[in-house]
N, C-alpha and C. Protein backbone atom coordinates (compact mmCIF):
# COMPACT_ATOMS: atom_id res chain seq x y z
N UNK A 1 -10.02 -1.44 13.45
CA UNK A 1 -10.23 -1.73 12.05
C UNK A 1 -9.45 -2.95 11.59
N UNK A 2 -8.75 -3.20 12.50
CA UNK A 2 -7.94 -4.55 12.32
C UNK A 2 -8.71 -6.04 11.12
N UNK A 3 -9.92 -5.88 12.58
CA UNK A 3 -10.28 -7.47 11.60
C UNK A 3 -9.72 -8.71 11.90
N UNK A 4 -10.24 -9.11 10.70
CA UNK A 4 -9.37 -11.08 10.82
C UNK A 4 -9.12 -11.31 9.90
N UNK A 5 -7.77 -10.70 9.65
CA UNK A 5 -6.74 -10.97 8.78
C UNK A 5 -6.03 -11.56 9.22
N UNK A 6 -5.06 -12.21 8.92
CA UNK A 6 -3.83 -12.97 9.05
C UNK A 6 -2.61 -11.70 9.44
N UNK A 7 -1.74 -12.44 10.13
CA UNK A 7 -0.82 -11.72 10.76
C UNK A 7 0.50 -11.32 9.23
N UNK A 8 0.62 -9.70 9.12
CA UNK A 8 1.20 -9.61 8.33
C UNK A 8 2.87 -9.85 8.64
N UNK A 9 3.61 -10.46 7.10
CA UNK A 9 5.07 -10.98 7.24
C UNK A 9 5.73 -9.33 7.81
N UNK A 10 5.11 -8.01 6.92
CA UNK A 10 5.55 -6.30 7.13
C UNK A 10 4.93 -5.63 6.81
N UNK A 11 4.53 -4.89 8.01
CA UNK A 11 3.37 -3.84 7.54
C UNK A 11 3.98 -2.25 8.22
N UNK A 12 3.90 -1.57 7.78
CA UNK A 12 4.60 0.10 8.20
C UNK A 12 3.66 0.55 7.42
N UNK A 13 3.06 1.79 8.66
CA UNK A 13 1.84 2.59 8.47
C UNK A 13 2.61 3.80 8.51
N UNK A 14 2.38 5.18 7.75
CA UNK A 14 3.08 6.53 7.82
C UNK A 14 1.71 7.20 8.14
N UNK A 15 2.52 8.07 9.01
CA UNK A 15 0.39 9.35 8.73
C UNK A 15 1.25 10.65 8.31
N UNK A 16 0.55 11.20 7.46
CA UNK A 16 0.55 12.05 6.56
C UNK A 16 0.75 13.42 7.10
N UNK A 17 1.85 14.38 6.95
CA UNK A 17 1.64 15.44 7.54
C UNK A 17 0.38 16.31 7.47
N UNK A 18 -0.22 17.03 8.15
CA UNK A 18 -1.47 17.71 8.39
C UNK A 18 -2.63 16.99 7.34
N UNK A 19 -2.50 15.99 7.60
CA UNK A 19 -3.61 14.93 6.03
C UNK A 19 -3.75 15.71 4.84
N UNK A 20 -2.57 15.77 4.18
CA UNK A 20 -2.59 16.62 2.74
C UNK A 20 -1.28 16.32 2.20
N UNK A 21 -1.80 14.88 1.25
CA UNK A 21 -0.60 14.34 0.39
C UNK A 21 0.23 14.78 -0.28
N UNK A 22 1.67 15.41 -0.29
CA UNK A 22 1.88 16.35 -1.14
C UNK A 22 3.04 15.73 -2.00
N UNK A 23 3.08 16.13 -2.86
CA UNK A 23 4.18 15.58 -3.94
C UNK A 23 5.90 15.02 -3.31
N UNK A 24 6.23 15.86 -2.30
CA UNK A 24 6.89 15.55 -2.14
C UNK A 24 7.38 14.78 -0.79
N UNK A 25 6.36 13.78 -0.14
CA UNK A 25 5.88 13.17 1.23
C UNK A 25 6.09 11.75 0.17
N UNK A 26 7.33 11.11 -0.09
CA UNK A 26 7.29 10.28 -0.38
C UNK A 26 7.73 8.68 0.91
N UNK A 27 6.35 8.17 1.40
CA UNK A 27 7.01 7.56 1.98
C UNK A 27 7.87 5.96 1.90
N UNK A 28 9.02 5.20 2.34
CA UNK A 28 9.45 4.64 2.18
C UNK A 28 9.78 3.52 2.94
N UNK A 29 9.60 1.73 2.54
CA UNK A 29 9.36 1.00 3.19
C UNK A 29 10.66 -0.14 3.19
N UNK A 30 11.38 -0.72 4.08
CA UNK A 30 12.70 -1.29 3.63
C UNK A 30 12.04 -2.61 4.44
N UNK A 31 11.92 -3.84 3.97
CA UNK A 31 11.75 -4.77 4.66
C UNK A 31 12.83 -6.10 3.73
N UNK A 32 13.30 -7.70 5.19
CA UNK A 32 14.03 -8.17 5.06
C UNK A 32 13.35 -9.62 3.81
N UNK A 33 13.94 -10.09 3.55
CA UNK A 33 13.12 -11.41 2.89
C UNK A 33 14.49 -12.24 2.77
N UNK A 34 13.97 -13.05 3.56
CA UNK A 34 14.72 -14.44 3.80
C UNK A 34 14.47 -16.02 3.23
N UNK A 35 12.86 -16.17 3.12
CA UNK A 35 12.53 -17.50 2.64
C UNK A 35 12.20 -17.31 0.75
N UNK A 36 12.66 -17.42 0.16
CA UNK A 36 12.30 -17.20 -1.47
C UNK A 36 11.47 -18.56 -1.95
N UNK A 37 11.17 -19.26 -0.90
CA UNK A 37 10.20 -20.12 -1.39
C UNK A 37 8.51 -19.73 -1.58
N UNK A 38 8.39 -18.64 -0.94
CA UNK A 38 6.79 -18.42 -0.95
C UNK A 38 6.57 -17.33 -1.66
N UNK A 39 5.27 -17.39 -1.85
CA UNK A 39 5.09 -15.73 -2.65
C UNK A 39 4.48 -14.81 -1.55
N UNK A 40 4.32 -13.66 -1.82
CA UNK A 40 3.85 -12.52 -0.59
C UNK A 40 2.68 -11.91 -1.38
N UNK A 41 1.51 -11.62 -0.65
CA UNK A 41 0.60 -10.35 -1.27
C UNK A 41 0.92 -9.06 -0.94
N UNK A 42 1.27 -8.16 -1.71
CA UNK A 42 1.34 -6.72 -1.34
C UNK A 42 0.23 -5.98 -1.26
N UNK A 43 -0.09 -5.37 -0.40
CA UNK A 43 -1.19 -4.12 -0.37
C UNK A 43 -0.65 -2.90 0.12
N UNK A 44 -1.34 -1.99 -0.23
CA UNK A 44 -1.18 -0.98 -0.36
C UNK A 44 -2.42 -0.11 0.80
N UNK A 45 -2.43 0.53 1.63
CA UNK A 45 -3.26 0.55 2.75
C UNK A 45 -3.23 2.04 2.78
N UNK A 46 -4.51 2.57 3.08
CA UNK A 46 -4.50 4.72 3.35
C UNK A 46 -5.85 4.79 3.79
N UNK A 47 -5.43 5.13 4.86
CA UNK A 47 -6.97 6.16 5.69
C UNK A 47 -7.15 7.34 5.17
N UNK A 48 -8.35 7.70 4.86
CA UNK A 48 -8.62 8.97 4.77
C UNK A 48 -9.99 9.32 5.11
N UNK A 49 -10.25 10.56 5.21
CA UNK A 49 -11.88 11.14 5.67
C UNK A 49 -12.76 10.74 4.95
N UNK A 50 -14.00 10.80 5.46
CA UNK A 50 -15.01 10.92 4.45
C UNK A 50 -14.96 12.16 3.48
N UNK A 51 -14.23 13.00 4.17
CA UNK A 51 -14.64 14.65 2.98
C UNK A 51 -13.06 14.31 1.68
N UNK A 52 -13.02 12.78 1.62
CA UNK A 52 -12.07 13.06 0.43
C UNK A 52 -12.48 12.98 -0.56
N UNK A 53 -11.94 14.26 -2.18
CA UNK A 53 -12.87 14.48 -2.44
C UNK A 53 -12.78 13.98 -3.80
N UNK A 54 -12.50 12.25 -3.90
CA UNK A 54 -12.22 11.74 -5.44
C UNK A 54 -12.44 10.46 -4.66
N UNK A 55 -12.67 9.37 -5.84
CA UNK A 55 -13.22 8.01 -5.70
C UNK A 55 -12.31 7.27 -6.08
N UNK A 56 -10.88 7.51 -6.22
CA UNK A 56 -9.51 6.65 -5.97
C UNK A 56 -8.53 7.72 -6.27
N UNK A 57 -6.99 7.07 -6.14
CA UNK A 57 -5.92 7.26 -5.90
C UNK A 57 -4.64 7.11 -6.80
N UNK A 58 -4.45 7.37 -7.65
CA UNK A 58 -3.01 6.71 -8.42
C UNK A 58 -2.03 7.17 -7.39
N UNK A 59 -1.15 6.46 -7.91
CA UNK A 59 -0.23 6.12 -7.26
C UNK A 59 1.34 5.65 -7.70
N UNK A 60 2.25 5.83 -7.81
CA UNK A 60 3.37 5.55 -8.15
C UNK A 60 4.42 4.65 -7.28
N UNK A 61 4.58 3.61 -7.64
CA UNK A 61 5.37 2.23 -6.69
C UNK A 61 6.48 2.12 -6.96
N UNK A 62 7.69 2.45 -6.38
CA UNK A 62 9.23 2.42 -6.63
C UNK A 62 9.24 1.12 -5.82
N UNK A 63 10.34 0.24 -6.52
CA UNK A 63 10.50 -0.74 -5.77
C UNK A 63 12.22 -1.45 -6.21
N UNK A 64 12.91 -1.53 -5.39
CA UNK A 64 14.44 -2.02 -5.01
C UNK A 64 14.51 -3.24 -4.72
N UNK A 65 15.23 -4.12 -5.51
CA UNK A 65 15.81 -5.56 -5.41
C UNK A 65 16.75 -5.62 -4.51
N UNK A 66 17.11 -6.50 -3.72
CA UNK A 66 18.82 -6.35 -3.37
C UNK A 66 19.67 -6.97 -4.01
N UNK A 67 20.68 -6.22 -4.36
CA UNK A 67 22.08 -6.03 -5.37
C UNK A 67 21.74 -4.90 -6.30
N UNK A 68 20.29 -4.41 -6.49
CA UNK A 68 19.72 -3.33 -7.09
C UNK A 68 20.50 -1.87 -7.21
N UNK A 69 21.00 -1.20 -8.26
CA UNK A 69 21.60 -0.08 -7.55
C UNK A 69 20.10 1.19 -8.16
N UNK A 70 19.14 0.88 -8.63
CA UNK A 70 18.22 1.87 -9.18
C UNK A 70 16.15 1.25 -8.19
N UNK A 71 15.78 2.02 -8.63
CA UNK A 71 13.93 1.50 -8.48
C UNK A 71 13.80 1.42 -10.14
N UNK A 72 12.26 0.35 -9.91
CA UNK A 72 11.63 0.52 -10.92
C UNK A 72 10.45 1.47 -10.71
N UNK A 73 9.84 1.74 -11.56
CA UNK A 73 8.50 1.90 -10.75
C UNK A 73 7.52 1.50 -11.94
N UNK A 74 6.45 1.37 -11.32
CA UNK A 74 4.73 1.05 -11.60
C UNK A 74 4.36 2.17 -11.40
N UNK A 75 2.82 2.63 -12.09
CA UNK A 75 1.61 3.19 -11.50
C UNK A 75 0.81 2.43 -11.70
N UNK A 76 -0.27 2.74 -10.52
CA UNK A 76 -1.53 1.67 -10.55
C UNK A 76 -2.64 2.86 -9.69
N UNK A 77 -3.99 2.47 -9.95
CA UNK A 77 -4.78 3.33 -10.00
C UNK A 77 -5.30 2.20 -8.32
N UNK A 78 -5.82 2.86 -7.19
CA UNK A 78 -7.00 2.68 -6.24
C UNK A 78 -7.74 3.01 -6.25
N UNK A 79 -8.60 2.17 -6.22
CA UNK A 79 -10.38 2.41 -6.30
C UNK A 79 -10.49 2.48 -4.76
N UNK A 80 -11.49 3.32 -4.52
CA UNK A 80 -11.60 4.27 -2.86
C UNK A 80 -12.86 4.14 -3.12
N UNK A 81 -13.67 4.16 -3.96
CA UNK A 81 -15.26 4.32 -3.85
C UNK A 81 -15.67 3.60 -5.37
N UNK A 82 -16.91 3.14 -5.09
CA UNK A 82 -18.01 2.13 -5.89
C UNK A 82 -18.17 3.58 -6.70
N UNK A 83 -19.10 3.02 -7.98
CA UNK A 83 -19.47 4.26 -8.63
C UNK A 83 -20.73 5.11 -7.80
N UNK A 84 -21.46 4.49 -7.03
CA UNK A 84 -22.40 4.76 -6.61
C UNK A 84 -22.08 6.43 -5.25
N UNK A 85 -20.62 6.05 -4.84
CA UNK A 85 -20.01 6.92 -3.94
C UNK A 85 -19.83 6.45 -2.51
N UNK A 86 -20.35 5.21 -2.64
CA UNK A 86 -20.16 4.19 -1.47
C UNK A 86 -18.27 4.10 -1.22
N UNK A 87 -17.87 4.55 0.13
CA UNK A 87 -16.84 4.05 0.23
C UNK A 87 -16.48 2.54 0.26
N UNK A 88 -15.78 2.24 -0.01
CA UNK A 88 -14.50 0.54 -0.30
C UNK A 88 -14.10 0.66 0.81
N UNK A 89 -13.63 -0.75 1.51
CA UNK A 89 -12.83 -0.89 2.44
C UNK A 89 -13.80 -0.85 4.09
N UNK A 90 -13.02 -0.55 4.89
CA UNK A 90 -13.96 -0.07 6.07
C UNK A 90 -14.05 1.22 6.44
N UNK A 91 -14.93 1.50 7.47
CA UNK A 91 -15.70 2.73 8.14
C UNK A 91 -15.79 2.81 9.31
N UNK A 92 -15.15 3.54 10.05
CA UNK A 92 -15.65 3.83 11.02
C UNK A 92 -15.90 5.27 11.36
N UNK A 93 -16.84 5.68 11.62
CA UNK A 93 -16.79 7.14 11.91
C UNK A 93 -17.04 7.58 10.51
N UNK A 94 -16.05 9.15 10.74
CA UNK A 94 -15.45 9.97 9.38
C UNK A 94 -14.41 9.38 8.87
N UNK A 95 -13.80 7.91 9.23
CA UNK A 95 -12.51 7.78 8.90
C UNK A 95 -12.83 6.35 8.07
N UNK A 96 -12.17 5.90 6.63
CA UNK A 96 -12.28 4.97 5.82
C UNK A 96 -11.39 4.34 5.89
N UNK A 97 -10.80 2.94 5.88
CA UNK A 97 -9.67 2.29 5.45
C UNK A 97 -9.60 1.33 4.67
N UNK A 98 -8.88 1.90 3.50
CA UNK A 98 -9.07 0.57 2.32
C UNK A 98 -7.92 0.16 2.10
N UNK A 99 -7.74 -1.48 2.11
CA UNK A 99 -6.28 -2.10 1.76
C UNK A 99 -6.92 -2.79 -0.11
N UNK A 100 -5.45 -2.41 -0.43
CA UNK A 100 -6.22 -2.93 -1.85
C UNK A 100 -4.50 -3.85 -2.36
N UNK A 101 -4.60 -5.48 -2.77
CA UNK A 101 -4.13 -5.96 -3.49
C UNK A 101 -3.11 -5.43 -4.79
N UNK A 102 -2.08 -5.22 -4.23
CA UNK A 102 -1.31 -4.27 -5.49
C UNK A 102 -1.21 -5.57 -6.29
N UNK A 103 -0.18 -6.38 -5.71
CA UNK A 103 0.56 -7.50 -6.14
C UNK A 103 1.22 -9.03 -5.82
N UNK A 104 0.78 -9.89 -6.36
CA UNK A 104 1.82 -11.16 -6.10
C UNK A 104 3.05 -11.20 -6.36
N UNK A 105 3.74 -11.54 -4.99
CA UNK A 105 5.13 -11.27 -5.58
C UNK A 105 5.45 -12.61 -5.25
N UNK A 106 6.50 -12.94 -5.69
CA UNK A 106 7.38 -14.34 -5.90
C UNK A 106 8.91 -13.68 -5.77
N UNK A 107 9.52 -13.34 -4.38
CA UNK A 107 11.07 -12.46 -3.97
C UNK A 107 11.83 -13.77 -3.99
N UNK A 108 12.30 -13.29 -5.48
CA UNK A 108 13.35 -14.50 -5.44
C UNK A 108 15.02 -14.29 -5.98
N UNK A 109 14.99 -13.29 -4.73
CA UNK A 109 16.83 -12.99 -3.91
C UNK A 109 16.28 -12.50 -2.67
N UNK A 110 16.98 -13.06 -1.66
CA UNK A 110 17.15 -13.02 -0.64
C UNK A 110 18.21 -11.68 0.04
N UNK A 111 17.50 -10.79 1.09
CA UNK A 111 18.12 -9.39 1.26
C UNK A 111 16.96 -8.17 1.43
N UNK A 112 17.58 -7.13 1.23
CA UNK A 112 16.58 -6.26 1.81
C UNK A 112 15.93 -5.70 0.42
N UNK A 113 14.95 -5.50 0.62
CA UNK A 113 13.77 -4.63 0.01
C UNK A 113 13.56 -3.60 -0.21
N UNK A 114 13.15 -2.62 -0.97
CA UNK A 114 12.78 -1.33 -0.57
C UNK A 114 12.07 -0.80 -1.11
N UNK A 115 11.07 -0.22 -0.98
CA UNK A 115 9.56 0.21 -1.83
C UNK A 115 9.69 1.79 -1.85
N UNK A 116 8.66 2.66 -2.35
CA UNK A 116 8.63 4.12 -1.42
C UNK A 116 7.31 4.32 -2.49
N UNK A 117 6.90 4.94 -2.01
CA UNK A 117 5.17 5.40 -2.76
C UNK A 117 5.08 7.05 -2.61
N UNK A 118 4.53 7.31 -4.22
CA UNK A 118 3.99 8.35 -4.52
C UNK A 118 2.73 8.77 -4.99
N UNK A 119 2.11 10.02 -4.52
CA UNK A 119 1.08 9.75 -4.59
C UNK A 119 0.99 10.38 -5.95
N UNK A 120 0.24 10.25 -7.37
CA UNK A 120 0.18 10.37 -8.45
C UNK A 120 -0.65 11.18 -9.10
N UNK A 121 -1.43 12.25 -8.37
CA UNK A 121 -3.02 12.31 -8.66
C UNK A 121 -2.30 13.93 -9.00
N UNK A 122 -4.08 14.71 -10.15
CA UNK A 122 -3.58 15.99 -10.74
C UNK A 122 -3.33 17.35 -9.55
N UNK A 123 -3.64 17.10 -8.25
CA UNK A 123 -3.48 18.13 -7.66
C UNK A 123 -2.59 17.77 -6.52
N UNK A 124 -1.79 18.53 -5.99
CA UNK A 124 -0.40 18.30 -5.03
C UNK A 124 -0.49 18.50 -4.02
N UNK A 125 -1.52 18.89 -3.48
CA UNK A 125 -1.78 18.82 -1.90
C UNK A 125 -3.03 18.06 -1.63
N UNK A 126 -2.85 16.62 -1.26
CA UNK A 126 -4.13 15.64 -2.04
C UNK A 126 -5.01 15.46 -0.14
N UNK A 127 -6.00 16.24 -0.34
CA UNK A 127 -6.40 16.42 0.57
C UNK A 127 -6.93 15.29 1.72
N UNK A 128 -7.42 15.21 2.53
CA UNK A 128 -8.18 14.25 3.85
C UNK A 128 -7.50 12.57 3.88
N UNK A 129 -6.34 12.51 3.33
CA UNK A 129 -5.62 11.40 4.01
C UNK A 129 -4.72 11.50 4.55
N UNK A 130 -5.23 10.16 5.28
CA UNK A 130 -4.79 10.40 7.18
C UNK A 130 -3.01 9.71 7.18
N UNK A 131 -3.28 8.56 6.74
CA UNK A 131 -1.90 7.43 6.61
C UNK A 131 -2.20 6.65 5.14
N UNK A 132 -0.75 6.32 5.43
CA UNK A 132 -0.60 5.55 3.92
C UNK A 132 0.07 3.76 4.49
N UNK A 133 0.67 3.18 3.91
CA UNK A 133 1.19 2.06 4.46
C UNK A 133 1.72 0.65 3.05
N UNK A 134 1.84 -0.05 3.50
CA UNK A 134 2.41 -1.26 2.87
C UNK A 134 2.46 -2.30 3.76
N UNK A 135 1.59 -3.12 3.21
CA UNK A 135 1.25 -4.80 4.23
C UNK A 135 2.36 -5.93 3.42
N UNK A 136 2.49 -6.44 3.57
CA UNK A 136 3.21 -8.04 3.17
C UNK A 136 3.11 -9.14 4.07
N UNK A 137 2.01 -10.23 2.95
CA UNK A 137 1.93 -11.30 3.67
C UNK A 137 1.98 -12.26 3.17
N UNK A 138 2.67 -13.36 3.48
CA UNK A 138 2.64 -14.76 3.11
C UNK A 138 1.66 -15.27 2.58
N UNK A 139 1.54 -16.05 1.47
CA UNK A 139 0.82 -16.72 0.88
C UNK A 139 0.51 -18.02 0.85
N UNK A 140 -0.07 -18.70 1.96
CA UNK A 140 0.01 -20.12 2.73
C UNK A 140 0.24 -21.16 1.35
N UNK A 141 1.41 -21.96 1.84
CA UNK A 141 1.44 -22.62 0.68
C UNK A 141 0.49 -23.98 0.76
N UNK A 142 0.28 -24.25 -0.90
CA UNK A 142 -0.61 -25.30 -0.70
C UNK A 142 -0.21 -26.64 -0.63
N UNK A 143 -1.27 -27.21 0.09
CA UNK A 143 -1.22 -28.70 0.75
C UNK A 143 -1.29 -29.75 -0.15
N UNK A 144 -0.28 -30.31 -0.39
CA UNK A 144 -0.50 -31.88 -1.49
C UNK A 144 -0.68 -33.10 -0.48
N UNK A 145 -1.59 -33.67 -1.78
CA UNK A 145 -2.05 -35.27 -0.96
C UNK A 145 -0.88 -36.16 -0.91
């Protein structure tokens, strides 16, 4: 399911105990950032079955500065399916994978990182996903004449 994407700056994939998201499976991502000249795209990445049984995901985004002593957090909603019920993302099989664009970031302190994701939705054992994850990638800078 890879593709031809560009090689990510950090990507950490978790799989989900027995694929049933539960409130308290929060997983957590610590990555380094050294160049503060570029910006990064964040995505947000989760396999799950076809038998999952809602057409996105909220989600809750803690995220740590370094010198940080707290998170902030975001929620942001994933779209997993068209209205039509068409899954987003790719397919193979019974198994879907959608990376979805959280954010542009512009990391400007140098040090470690730290994210952790929750899953946000009204029921606590959030059924047929497989893994969850967090990509970060460079944002090629642009070329002047």
């Amino acid at each position: 399911m890879a593709g031809c994407m560009p090689s990510p700056y950090y990507q950490k994939d978790y799989s989900v105990p027995q694929n049933e998201w539960t409130y308290n499976f929060k997983p957590v991502f610590k990555f380094d950032i050294s160049d503060t000249t570029v910006s990064y795209d964040l995505m947000f990445i989760v396999r799950h079955t076809n038998a999952y049984p809602f057409s996105n995901i909220w989600l809750n985004v803690y995220h740590k500065q370094p010198g940080d002593s707290s998170f902030t957090r975001t929620r942001v909603e994933v779209p997993l399916a068209e209205p039509s019920g068409k899954w987003l993302g790719r397919g193979m099989g019974e198994i879907s994978e959608q990376r979805m664009l959280l954010d542009q970031l512009h990391l400007n302190r140098q040090g470690k990182y730290e994210m952790r994701l929750e899953q946000d939705m009204r029921i606590n054992e959030l059924p047929e996903i497989l893994q969850v994850g967090l990509r970060l990638e460079k944002i090629p800078r642009k070329k002047t004449n």
